[in-house]
N, C-alpha and C. Protein backbone atom coordinates (compact mmCIF):
# COMPACT_ATOMS: atom_id res chain seq x y z
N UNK A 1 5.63 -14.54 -7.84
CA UNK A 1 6.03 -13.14 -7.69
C UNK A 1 5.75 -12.73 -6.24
N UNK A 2 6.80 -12.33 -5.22
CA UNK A 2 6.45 -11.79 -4.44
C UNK A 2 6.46 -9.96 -4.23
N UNK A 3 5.15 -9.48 -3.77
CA UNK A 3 5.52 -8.32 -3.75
C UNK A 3 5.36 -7.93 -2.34
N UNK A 4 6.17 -6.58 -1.89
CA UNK A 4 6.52 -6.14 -0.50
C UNK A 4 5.69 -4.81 -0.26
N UNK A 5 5.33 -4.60 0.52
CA UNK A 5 4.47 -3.12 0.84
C UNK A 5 4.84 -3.01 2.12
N UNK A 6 5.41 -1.39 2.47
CA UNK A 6 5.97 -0.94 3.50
C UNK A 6 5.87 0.21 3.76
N UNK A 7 5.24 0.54 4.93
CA UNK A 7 4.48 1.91 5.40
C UNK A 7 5.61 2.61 5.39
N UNK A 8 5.22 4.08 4.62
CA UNK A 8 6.81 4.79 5.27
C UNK A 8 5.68 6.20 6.07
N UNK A 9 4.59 6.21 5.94
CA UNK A 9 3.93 7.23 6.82
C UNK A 9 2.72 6.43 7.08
N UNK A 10 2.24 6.57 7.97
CA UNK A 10 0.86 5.61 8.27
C UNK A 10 0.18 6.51 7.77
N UNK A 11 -0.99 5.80 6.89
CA UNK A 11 -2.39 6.33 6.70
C UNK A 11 -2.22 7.47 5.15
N UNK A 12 -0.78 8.00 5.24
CA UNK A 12 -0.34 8.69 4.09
C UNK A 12 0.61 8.26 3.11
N UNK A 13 1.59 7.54 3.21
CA UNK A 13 2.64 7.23 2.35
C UNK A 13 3.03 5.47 2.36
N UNK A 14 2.96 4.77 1.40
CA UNK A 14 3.74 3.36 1.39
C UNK A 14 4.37 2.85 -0.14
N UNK A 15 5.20 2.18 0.33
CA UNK A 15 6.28 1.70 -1.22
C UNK A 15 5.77 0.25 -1.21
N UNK A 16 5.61 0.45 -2.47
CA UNK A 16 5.26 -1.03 -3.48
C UNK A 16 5.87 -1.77 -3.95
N UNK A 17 6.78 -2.21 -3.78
CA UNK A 17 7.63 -3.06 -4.50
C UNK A 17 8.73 -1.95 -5.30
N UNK A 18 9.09 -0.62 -4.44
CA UNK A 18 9.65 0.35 -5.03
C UNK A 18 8.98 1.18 -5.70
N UNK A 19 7.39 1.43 -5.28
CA UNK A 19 6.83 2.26 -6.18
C UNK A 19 5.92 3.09 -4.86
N UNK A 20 6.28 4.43 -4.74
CA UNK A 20 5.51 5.01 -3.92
C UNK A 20 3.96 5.37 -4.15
N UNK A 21 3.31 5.18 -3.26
CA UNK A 21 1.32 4.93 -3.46
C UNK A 21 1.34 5.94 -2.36
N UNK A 22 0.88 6.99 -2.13
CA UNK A 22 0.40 8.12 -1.58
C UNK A 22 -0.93 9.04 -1.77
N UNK A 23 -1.66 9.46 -0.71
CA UNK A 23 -2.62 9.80 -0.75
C UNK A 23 -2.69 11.37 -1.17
N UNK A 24 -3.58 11.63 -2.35
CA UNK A 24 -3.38 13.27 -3.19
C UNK A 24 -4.35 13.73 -2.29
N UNK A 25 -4.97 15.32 -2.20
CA UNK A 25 -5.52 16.24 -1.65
C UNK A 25 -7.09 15.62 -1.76
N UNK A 26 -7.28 14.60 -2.68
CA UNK A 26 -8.87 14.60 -2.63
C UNK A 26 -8.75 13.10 -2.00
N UNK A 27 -8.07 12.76 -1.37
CA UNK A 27 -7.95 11.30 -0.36
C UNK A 27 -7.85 10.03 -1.10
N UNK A 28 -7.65 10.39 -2.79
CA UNK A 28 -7.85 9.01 -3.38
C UNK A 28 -6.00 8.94 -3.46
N UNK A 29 -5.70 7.04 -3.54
CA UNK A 29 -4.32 7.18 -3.13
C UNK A 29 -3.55 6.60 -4.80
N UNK A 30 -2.80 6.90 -5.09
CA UNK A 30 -2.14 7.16 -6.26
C UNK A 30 -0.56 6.75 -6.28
N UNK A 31 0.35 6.73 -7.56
CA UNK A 31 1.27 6.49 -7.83
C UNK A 31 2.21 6.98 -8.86
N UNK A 32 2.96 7.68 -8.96
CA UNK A 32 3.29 8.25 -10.16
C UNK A 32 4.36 7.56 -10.93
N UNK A 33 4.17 6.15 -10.81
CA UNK A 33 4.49 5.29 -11.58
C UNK A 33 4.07 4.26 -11.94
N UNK A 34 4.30 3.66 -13.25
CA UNK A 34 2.76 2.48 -13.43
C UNK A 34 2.92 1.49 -12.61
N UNK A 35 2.37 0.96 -11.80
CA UNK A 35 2.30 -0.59 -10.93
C UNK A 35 1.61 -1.49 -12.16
N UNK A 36 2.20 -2.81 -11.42
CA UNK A 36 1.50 -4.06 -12.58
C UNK A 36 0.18 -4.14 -11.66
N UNK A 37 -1.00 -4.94 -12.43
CA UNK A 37 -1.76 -5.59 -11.99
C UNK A 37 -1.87 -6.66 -10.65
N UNK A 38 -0.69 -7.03 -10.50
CA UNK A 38 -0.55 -7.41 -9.08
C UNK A 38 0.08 -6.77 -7.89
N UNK A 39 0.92 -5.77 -8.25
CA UNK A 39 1.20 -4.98 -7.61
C UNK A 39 -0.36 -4.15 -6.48
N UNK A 40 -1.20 -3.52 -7.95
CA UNK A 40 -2.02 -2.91 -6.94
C UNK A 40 -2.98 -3.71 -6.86
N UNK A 41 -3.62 -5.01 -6.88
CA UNK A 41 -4.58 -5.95 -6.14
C UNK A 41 -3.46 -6.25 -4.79
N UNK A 42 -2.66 -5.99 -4.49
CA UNK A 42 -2.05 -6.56 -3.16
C UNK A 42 -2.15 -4.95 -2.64
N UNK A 43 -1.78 -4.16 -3.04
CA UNK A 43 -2.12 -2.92 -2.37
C UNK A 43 -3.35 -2.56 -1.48
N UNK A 44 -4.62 -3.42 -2.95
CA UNK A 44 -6.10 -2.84 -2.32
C UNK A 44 -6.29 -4.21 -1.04
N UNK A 45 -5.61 -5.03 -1.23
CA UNK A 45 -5.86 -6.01 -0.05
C UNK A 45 -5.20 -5.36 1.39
N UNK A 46 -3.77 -5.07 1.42
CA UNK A 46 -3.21 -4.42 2.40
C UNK A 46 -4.35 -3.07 3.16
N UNK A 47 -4.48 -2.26 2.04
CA UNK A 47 -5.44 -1.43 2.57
C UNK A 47 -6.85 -1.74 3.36
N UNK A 48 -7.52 -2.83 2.67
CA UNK A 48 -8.76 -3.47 3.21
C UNK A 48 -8.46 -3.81 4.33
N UNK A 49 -7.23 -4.73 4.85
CA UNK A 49 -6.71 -5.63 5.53
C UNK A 49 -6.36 -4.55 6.77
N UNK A 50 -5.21 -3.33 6.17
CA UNK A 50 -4.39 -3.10 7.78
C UNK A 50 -4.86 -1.15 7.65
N UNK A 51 -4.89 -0.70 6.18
CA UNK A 51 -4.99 0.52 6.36
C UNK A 51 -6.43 0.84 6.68
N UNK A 52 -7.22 0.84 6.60
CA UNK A 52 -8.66 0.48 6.85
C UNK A 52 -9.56 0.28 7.70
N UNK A 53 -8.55 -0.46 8.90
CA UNK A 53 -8.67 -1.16 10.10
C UNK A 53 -8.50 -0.33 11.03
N UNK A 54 -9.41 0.16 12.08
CA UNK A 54 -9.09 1.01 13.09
C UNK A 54 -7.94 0.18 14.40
N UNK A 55 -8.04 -1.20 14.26
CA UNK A 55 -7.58 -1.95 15.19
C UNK A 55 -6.21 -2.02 14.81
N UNK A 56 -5.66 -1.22 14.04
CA UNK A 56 -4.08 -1.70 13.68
C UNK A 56 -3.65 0.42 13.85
N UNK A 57 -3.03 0.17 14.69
CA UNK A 57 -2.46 1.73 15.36
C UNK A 57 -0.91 1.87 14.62
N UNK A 58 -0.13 0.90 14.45
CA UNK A 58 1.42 1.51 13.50
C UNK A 58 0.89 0.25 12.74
N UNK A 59 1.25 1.05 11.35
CA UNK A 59 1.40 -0.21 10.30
C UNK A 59 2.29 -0.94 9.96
N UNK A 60 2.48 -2.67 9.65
CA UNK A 60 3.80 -3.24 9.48
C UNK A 60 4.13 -3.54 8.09
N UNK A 61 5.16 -4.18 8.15
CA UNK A 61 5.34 -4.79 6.46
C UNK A 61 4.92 -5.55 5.92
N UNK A 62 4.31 -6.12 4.82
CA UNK A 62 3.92 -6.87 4.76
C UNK A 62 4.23 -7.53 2.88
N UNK A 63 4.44 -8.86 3.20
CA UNK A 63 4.82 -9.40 1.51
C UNK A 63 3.61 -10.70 1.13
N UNK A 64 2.94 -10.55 0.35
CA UNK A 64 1.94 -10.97 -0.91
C UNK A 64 3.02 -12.05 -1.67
N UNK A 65 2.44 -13.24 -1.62
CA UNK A 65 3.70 -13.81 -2.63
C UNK A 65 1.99 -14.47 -3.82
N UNK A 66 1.92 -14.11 -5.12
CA UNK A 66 1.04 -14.32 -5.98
C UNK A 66 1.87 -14.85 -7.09
């Protein structure tokens, strides 16, 4: 399964494999649609990895193949 994650706002908005993950008013980041289990373990990696990272200034695309 490969899945794709693609910044469409840095630090606020990215699509999951077609599923938008955005950050609500209390900073925790969310989806208002169900993601699978691999969907969001590649999410929390991306985040660890590039959102997270002060050393990464525009965020890129990035695909998880699990």
């Amino acid at each position: 399964m490969t899945i794709t994650i693609i910044p469409l706002t840095d630090h606020e908005s990215y699509n999951v494999n077609g599923h938008t993950v955005f950050k609500d008013s209390t900073e925790q980041w969310i989806s208002r649609t169900d993601m699978s289990d691999m969907e969001l373990r590649a999410f929390r990696r991306y985040k660890t990895a590039v959102i997270d990272n002060p050393r990464f200034k525009t965020h890129t695309k990035a695909t998880y193949k699990v």
